[in-house]
Protein backbone atom coordinates (compact mmCIF):
# COMPACT_ATOMS: atom_id res chain seq x y z
CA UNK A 1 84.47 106.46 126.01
CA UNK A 2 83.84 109.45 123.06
CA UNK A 3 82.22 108.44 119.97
CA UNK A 4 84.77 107.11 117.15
CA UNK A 5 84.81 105.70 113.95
CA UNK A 6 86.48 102.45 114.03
CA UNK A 7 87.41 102.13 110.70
CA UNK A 8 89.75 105.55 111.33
CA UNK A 9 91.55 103.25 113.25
CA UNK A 10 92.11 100.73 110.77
CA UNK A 11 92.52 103.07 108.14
CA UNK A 12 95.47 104.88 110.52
CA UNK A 13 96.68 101.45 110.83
CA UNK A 14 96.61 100.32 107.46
CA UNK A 15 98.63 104.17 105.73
CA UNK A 16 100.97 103.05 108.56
CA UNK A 17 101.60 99.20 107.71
CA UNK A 18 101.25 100.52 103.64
CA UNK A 19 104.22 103.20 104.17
CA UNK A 20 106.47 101.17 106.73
CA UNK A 21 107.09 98.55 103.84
CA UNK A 22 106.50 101.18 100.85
CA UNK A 23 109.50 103.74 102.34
CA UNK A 24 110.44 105.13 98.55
CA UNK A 25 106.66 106.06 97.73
CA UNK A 26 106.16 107.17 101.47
CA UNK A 27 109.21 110.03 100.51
CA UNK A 28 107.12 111.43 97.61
CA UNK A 29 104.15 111.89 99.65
CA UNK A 30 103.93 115.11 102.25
CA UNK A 31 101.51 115.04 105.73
CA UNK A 32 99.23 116.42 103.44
CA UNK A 33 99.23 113.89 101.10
CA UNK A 34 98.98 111.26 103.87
CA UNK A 35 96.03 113.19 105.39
CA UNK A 36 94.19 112.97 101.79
CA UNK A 37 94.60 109.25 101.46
CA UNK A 38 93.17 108.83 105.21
CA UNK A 39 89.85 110.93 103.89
CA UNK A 40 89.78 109.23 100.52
CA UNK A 41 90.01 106.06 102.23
CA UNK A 42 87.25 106.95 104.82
CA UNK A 43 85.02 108.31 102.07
CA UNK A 44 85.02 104.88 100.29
CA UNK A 45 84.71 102.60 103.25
CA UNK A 46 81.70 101.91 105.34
CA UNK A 47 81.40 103.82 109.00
CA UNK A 48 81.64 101.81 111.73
CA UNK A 49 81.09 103.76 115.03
CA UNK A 50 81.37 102.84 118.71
CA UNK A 51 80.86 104.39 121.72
CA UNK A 52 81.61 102.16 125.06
CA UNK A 53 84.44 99.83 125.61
CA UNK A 54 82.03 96.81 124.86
CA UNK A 55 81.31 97.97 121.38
CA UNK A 56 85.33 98.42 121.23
CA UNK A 57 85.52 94.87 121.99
CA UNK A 58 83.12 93.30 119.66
CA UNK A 59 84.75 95.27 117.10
CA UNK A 60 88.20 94.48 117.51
CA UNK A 61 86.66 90.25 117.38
CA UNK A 62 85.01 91.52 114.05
CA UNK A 63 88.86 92.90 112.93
CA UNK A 64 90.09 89.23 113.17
CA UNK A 65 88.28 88.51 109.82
CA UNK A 66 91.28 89.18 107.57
CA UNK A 67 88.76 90.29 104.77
CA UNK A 68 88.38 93.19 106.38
CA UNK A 69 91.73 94.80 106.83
CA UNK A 70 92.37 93.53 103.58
CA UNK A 71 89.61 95.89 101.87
CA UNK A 72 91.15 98.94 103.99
CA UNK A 73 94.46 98.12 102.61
CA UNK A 74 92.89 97.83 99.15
CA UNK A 75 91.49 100.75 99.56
CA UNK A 76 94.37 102.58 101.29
CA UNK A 77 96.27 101.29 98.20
CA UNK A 78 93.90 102.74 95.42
CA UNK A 79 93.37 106.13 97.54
CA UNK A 80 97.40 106.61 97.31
CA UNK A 81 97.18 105.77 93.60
CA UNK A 82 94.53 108.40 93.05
CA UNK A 83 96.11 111.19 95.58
CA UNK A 84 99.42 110.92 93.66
CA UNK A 85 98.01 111.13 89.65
CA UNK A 86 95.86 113.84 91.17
CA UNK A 87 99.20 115.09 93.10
CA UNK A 88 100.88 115.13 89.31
CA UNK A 89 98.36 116.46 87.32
CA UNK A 90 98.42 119.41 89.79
CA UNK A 91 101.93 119.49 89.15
CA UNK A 92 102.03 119.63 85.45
CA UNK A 93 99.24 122.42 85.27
CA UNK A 94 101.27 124.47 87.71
CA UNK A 95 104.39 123.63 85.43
CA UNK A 96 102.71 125.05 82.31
CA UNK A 97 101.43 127.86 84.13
CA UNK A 98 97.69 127.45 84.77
CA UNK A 99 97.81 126.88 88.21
CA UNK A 100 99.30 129.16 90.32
CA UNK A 101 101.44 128.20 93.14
């Protein structure tokens, strides 16, 4: 098994679960956007890497505790808040012209 951060997986899981119910705010956001709330997540959650399928294991026991996909959904949640004001600040300046497109 190749070295991976776990809590990619949960985040992955999480932008997925978020969006599935979320469908109107999912339209607004492009790949891009998705792909910046997956690193803003990752940035603000703790690492959690594994490397053999026994490590896999004990980790996916450790996912039962609700708590913890509830913080990656928290933070999923805030990360979309923050790429989407960033999103439309970006627009406005490129609207009044100091941002070219």
């Amino acid at each position: 098994m190749e070295l991976i951060n776990y809590m990619e997986i949960l985040v992955d899981e999480a932008i997925h679960d978020y969006f599935s119910k979320n469908t109107e705010l999912r339209a607004l956001l492009s790949e891009d956007d998705i792909q910046d709330i997956k690193a803003c997540s990752l940035n603000s959650l703790p690492t959690h890497y594994m490397r053999t399928q026994r490590g896999y294991a004990f980790t996916k026991l450790e996912e039962i505790n609700i708590q913890s996909k509830a913080s990656v959904l928290k933070t999923v949640i805030q990360s979309s808040e923050k790429i989407l004001k960033n999103r439309h600040a970006k627009e406005w300046w490129q609207y009044a012209g100091f941002i070219q497109r």
